[in-house]
N, C-alpha and C. Protein backbone atom coordinates (compact mmCIF):
# COMPACT_ATOMS: atom_id res chain seq x y z
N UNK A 1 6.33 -145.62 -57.67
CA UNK A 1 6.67 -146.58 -56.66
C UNK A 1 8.17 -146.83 -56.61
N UNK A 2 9.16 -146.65 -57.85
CA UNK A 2 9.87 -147.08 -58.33
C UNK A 2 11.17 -145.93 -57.40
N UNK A 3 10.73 -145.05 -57.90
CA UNK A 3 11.12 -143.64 -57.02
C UNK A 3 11.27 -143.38 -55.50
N UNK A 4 9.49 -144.02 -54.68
CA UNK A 4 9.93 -143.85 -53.08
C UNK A 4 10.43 -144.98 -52.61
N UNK A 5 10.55 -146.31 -53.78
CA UNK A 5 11.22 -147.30 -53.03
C UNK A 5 12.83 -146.84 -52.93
N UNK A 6 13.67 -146.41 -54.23
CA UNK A 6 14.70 -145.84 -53.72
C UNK A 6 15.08 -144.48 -53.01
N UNK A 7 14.08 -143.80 -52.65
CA UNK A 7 14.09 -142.80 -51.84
C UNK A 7 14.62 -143.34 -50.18
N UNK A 8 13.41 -144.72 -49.71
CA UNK A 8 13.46 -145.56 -48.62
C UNK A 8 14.67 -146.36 -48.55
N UNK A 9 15.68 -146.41 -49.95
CA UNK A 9 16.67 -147.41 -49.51
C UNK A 9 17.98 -146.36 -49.73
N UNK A 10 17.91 -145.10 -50.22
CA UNK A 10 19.08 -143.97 -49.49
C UNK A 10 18.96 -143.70 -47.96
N UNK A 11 17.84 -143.45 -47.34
CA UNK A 11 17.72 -143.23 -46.42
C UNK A 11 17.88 -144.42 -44.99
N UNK A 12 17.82 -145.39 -45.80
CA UNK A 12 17.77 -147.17 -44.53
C UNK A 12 19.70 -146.65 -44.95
N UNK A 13 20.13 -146.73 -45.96
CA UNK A 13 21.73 -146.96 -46.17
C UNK A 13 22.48 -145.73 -45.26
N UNK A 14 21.90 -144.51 -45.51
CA UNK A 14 22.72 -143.05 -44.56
C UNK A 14 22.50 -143.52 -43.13
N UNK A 15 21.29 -144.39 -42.12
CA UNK A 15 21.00 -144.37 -40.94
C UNK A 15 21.64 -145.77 -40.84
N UNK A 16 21.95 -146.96 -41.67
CA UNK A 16 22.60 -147.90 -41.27
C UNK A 16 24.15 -147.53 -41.32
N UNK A 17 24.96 -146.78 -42.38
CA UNK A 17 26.07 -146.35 -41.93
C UNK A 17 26.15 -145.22 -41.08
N UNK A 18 25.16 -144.50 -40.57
CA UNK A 18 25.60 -143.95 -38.82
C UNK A 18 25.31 -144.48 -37.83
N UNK A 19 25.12 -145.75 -38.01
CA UNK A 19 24.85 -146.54 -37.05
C UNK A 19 26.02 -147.80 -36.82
N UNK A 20 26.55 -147.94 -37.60
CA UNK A 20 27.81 -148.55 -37.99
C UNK A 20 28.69 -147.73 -37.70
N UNK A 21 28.99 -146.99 -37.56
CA UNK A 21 29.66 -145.74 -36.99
C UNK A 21 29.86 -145.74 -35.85
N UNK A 22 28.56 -145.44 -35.18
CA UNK A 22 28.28 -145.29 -33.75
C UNK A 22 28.67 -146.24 -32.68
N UNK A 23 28.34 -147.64 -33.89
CA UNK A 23 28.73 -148.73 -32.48
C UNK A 23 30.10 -148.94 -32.61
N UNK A 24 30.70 -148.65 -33.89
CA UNK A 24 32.08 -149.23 -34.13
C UNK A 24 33.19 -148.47 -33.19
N UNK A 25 32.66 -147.07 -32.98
CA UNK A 25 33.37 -146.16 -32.07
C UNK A 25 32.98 -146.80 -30.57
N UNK A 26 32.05 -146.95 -30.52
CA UNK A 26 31.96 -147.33 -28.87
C UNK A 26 32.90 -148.68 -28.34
N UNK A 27 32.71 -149.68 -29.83
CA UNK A 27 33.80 -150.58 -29.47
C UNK A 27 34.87 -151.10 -29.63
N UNK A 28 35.60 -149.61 -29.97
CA UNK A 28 37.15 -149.63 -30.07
C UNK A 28 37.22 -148.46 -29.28
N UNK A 29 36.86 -147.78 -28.50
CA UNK A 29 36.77 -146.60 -27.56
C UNK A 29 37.75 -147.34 -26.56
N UNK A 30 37.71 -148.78 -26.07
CA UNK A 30 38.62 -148.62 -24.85
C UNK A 30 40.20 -149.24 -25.34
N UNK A 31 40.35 -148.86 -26.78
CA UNK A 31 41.66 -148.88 -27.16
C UNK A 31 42.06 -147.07 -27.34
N UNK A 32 41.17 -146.13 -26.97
CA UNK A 32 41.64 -144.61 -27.39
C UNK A 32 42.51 -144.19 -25.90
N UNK A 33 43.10 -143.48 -26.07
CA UNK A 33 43.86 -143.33 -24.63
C UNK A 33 44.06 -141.72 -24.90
N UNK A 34 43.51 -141.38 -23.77
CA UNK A 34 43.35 -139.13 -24.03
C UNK A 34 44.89 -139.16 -23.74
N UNK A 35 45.42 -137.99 -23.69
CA UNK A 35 46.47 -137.42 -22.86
C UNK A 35 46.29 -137.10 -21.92
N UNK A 36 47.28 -137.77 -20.78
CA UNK A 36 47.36 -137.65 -19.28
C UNK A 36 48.47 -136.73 -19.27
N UNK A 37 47.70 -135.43 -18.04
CA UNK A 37 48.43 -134.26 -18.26
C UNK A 37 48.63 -134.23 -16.53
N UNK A 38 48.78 -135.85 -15.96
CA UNK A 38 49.09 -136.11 -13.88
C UNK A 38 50.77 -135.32 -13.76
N UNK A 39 51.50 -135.55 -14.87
CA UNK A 39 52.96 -135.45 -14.81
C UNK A 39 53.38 -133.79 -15.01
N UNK A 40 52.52 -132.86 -15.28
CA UNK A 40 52.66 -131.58 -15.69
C UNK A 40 52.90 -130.71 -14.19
N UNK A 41 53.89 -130.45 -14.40
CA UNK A 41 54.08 -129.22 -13.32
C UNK A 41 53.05 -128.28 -12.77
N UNK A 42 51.57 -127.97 -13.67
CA UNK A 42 50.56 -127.08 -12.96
C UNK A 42 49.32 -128.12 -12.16
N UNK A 43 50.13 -129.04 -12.43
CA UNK A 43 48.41 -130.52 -11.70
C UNK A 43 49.62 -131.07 -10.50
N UNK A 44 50.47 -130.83 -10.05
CA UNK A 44 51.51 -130.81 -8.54
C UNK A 44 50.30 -130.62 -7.66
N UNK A 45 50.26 -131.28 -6.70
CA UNK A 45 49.38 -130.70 -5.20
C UNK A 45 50.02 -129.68 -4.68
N UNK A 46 49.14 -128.48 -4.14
CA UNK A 46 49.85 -127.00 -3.59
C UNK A 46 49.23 -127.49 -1.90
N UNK A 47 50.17 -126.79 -1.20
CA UNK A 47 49.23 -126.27 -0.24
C UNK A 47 48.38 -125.24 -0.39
N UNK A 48 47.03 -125.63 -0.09
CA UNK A 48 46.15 -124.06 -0.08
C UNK A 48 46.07 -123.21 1.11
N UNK A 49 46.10 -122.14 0.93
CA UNK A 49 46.46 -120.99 1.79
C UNK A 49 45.39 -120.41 1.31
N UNK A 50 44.20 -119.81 1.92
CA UNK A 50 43.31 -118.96 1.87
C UNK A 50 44.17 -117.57 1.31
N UNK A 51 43.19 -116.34 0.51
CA UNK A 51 43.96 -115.52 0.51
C UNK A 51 44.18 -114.03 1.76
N UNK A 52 43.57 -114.66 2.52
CA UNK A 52 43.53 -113.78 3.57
C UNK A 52 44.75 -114.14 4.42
N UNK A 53 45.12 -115.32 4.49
CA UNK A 53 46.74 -116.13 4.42
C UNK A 53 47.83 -115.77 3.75
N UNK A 54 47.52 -114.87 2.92
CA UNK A 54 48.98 -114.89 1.63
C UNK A 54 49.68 -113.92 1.83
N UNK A 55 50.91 -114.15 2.33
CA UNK A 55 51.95 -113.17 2.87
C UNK A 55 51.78 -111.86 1.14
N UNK A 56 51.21 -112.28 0.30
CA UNK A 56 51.71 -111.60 -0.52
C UNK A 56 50.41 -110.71 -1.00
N UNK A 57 49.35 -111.19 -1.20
CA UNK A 57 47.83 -110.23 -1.48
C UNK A 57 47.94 -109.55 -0.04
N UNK A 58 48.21 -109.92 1.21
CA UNK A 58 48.21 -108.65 2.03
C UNK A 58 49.14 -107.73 2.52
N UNK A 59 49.97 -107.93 1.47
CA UNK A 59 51.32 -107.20 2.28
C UNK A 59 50.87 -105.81 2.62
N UNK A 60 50.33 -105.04 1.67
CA UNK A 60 49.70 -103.52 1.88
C UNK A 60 48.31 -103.42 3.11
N UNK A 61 48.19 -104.24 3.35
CA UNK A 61 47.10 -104.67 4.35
C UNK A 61 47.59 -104.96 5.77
N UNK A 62 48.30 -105.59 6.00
CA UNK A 62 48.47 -105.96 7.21
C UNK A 62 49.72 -104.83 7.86
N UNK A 63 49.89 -104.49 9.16
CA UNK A 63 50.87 -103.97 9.83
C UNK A 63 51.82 -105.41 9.83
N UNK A 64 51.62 -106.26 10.04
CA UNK A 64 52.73 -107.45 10.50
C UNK A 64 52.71 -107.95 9.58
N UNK A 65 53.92 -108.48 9.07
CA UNK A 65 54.26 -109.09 7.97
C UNK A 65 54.07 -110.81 8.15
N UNK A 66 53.34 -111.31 7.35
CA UNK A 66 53.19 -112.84 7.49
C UNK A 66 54.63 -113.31 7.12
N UNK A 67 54.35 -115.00 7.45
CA UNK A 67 55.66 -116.06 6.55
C UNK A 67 55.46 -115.87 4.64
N UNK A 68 56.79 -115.22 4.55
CA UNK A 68 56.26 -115.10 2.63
C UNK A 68 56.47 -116.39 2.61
N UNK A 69 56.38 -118.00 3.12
CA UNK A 69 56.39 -119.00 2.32
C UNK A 69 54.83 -119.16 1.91
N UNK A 70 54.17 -118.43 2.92
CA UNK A 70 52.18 -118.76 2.88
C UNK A 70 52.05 -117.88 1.35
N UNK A 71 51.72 -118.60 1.16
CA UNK A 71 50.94 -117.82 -0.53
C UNK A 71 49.98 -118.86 -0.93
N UNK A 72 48.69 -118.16 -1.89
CA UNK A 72 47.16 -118.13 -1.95
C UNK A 72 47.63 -119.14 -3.67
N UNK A 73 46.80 -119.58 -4.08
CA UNK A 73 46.78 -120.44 -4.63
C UNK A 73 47.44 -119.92 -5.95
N UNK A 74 46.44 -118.50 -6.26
CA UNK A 74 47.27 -117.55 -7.33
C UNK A 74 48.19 -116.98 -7.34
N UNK A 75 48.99 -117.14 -6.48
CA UNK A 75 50.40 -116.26 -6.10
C UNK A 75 51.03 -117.84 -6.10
N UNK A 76 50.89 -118.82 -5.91
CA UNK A 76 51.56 -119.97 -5.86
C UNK A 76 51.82 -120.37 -7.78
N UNK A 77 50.79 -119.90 -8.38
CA UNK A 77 50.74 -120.52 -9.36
C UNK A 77 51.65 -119.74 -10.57
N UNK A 78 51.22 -118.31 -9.97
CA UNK A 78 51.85 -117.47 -10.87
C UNK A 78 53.47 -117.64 -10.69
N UNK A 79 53.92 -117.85 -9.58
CA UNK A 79 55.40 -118.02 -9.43
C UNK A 79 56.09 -119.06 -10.11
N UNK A 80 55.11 -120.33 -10.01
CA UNK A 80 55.71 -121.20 -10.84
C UNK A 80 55.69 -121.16 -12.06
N UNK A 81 54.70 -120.38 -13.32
CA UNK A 81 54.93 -120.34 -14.27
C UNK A 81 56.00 -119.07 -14.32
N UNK A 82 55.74 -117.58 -14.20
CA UNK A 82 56.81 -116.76 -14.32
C UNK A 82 58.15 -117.10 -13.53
N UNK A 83 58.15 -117.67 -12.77
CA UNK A 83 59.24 -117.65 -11.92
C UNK A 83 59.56 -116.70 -10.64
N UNK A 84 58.93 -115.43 -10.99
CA UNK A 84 58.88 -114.51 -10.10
C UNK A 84 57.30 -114.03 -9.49
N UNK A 85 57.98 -113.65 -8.07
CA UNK A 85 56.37 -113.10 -7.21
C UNK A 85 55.82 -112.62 -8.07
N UNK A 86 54.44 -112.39 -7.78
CA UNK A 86 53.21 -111.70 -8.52
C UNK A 86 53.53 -110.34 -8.07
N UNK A 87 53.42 -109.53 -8.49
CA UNK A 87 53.23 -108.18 -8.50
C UNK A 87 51.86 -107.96 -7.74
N UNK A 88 51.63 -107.75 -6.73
CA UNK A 88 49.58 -106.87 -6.23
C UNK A 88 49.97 -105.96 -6.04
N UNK A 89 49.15 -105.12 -6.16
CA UNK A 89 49.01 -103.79 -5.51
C UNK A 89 47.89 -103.16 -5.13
N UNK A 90 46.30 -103.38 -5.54
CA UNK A 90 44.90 -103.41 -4.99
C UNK A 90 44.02 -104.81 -5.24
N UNK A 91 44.30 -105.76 -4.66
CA UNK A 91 43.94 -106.67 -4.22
C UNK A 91 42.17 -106.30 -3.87
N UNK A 92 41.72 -107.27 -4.69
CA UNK A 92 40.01 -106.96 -3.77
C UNK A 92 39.56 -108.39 -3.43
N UNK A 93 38.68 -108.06 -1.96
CA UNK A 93 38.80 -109.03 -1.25
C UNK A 93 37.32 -109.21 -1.00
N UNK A 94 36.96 -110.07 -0.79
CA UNK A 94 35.14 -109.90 -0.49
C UNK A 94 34.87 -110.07 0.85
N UNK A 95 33.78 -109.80 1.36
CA UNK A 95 33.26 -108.81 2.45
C UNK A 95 33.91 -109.49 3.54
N UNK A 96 33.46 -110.96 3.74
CA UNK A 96 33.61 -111.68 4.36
C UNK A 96 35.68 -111.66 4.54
N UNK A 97 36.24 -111.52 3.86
CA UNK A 97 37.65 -111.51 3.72
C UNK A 97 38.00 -110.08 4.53
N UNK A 98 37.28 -109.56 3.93
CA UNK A 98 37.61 -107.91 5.06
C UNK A 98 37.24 -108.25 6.31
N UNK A 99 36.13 -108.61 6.48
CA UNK A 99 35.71 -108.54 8.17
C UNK A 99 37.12 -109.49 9.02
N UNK A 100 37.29 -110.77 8.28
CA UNK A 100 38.85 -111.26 8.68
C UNK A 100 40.03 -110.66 8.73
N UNK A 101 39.88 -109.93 8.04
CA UNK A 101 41.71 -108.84 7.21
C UNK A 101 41.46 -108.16 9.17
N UNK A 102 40.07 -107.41 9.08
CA UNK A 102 39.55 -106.14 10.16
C UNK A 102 39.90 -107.17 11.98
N UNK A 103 39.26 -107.90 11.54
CA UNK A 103 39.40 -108.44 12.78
C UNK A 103 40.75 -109.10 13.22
N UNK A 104 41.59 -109.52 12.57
CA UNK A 104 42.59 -109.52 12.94
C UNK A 104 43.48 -108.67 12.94
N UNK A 105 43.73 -107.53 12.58
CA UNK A 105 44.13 -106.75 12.72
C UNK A 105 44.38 -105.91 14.11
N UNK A 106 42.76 -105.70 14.27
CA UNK A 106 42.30 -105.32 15.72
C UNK A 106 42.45 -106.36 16.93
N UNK A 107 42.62 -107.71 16.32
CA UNK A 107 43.22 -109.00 17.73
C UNK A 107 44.66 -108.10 18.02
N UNK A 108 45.15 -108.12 16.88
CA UNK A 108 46.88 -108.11 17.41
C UNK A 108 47.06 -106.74 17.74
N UNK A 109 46.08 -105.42 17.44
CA UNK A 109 46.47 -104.54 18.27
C UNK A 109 45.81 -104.47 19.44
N UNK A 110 45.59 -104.94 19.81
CA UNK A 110 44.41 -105.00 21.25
C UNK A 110 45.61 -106.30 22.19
N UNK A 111 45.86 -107.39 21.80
CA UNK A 111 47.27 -108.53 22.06
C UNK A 111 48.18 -108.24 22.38
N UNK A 112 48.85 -106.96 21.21
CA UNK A 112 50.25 -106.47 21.05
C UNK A 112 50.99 -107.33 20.61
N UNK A 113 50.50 -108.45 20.01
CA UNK A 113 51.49 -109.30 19.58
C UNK A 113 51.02 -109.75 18.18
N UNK A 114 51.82 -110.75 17.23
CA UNK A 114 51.47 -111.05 15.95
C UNK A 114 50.86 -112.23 16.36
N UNK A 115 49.50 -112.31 15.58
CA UNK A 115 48.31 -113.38 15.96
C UNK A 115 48.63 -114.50 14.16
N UNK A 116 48.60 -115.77 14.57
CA UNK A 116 48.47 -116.38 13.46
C UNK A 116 47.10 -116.64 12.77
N UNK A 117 46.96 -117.34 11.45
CA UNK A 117 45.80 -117.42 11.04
C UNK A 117 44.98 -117.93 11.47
N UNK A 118 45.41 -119.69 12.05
CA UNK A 118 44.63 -120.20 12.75
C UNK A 118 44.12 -119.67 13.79
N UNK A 119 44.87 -118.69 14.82
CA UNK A 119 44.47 -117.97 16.03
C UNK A 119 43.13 -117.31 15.65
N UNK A 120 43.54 -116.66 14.85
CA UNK A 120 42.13 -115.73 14.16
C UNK A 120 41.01 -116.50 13.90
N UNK A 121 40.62 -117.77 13.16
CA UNK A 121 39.78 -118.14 12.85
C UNK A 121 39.31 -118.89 14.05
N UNK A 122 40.07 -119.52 15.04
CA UNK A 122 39.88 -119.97 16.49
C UNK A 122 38.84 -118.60 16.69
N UNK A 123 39.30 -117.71 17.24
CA UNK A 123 38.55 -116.58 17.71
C UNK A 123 37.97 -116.04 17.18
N UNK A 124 37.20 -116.04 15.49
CA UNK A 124 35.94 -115.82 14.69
C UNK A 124 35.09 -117.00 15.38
N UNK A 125 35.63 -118.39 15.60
CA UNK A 125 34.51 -119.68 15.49
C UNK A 125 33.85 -119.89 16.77
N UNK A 126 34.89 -118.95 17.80
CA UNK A 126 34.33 -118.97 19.31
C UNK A 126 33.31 -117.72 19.17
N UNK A 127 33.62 -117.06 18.53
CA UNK A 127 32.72 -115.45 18.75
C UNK A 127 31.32 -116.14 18.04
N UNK A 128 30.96 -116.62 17.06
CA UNK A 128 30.07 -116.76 16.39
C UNK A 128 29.50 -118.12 17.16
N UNK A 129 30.11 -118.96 17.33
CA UNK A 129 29.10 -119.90 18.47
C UNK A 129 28.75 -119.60 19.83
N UNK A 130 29.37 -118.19 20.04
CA UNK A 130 28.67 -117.55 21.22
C UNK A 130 27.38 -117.07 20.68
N UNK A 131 27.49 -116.16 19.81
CA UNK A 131 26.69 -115.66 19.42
C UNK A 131 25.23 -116.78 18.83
N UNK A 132 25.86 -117.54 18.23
CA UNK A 132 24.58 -118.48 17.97
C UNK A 132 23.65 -119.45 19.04
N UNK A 133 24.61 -119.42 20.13
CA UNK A 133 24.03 -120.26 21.44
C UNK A 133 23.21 -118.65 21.83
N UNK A 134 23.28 -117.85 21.67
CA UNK A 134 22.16 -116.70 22.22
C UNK A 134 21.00 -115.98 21.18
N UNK A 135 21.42 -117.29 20.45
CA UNK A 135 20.08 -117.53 19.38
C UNK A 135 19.77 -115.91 18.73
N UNK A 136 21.46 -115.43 18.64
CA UNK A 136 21.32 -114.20 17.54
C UNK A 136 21.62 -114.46 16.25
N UNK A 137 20.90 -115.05 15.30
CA UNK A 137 21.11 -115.67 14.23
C UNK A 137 21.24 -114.53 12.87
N UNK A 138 22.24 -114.77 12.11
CA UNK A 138 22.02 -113.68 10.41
C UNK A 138 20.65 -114.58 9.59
N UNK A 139 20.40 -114.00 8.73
CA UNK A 139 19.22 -114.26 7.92
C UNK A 139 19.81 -115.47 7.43
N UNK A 140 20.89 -115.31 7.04
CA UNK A 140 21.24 -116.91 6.27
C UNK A 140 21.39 -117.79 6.99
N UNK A 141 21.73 -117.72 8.15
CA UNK A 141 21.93 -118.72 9.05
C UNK A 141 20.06 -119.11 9.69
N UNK A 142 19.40 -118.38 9.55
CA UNK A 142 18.20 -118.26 10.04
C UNK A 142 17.55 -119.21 8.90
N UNK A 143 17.63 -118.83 7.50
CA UNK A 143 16.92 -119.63 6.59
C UNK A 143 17.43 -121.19 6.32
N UNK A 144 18.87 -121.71 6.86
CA UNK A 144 19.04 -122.97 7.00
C UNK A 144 18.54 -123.31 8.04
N UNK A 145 17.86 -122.98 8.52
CA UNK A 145 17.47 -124.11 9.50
C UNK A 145 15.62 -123.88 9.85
N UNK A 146 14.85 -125.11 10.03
CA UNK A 146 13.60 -124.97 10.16
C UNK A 146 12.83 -124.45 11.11
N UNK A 147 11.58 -123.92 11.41
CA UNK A 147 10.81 -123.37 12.09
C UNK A 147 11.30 -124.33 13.37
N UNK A 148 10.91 -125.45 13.42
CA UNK A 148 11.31 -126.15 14.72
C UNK A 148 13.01 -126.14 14.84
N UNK A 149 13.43 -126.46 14.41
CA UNK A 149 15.05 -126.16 14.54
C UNK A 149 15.68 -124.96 15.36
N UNK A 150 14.71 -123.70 14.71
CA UNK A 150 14.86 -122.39 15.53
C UNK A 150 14.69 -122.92 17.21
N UNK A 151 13.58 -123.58 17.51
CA UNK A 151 13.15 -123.72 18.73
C UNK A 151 13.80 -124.16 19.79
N UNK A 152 14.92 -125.21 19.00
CA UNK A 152 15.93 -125.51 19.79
C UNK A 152 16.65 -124.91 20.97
N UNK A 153 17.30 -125.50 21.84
CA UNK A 153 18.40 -125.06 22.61
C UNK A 153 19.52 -124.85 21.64
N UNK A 154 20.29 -123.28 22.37
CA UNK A 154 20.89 -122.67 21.69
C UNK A 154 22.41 -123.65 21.07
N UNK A 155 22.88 -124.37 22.17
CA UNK A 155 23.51 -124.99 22.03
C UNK A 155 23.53 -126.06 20.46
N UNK A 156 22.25 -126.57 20.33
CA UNK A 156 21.99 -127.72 19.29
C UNK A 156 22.06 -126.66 18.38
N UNK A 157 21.86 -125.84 18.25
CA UNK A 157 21.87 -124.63 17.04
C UNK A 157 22.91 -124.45 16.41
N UNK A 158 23.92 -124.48 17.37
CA UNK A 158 25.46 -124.32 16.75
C UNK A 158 26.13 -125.35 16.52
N UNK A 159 25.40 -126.76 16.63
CA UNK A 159 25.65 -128.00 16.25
C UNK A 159 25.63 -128.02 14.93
N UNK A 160 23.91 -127.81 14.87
CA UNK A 160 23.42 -127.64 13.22
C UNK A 160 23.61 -127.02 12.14
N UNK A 161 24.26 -125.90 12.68
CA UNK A 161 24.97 -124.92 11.64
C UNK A 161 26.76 -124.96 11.78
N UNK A 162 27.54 -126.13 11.80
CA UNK A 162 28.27 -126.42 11.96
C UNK A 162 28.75 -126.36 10.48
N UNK A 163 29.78 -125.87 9.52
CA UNK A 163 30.32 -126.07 8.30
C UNK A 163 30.37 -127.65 8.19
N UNK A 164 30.03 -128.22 7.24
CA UNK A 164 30.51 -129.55 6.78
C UNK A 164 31.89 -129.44 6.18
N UNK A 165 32.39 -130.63 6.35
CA UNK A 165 33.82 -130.25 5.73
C UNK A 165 33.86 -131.16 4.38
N UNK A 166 34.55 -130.89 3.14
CA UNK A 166 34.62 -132.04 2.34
C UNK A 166 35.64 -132.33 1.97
N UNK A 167 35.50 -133.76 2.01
CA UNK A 167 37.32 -134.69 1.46
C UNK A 167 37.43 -134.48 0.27
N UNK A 168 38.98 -134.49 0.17
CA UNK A 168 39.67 -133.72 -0.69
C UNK A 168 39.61 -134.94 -1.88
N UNK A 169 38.95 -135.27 -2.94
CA UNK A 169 38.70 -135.62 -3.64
C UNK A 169 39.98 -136.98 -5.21
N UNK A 170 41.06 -136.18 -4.26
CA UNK A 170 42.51 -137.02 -4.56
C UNK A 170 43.15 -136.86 -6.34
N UNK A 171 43.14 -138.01 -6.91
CA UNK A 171 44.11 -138.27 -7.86
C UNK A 171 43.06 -138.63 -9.03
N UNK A 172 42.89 -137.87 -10.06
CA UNK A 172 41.82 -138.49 -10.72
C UNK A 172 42.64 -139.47 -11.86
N UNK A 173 43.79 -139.51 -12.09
CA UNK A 173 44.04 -140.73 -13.40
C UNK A 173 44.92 -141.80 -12.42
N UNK A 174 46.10 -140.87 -11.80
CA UNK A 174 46.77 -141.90 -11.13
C UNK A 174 48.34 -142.00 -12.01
N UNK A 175 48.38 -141.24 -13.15
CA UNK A 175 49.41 -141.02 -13.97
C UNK A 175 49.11 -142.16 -14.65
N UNK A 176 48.16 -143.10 -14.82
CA UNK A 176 48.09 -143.97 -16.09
C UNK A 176 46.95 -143.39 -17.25
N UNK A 177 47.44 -143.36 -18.56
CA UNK A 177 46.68 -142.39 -19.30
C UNK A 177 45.19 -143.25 -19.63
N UNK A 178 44.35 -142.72 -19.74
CA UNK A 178 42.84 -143.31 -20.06
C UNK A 178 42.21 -143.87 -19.10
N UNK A 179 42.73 -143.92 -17.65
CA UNK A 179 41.82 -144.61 -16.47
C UNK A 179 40.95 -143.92 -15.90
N UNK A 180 41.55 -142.21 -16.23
CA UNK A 180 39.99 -141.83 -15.66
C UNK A 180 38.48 -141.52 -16.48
């Protein structure tokens, strides 16, 4: 008896000092202050430039030379730590980035003139809400939306499959250390 009673009072003493532990941290926790890293040169707000935008992933791509101030988030970033442009030279782009690279390409030779980015995506967003008001839908665009939804006028179709946009989410400390 003598034995599991001190067996029962090592074990009450190890779970009462981690428990003493536990709360003592929780309530001196809002004296700990992390390092606020708001003031660091790589947490700066960039402009984002898609990279189908970046005078510099397409230079081998495009006949017309963009503004080299437009650069893609990784060409922005790399400059500021090395100091100097990024080096590309086979850039890979995904599908959706080609069909943009392709189609603008073919605007400005068909134009004869140099088309901007926004121009381009103007004239992807008109082509594809044509296309969706004549209820020629891709599979993915087909599986967002419901059996009755399909049924719609073509018009409400291209309502519904409208991109949502999302706000840009801002400043998470504020440069005071431990607020966020």
């Amino acid at each position: 008896m003598a034995e599991e009673l001190e067996k029962v009072s090592n074990e009450t003493l190890k779970n009462t000092s981690c428990i003493q532990f536990i709360s003592s941290r929780f309530v001196l926790q809002v004296y700990w202050r992390r390092a606020c890293n708001c003031e660091d040169f790589l947490m700066e707000q960039l402009d984002y430039e898609q990279r189908v935008g970046c005078s510099n992933c397409t230079k081998h791509i495009k006949k017309t030379p963009l503004d080299p101030s437009l650069l893609c988030l990784i060409c922005q970033y790399y400059e500021k730590i090395t100091g100097k442009r990024r080096d590309v030279k086979e850039v890979v782009f995904f599908e959706e980035e080609e069909e943009i690279l392709d189609r603008w390409a073919l605007a400005e030779c068909i134009r004869k003139r140099k088309i901007s980015i926004e121009e381009i995506y103007a004239i992807i967003e008109k082509d594809t809400s044509e296309r969706q008001k004549k209820k020629e839908l891709t599979e993915e665009e087909r599986s967002m939306l419901s059996e009755d939804q399909l049924k719609l006028d073509g018009s409400r179709i291209v309502e519904l499959l409208k991109p949502f946009e999302m706000q840009d989410g801002g400043e998470i400390c504020g440069g005071v250390p431990g607020d966020a």
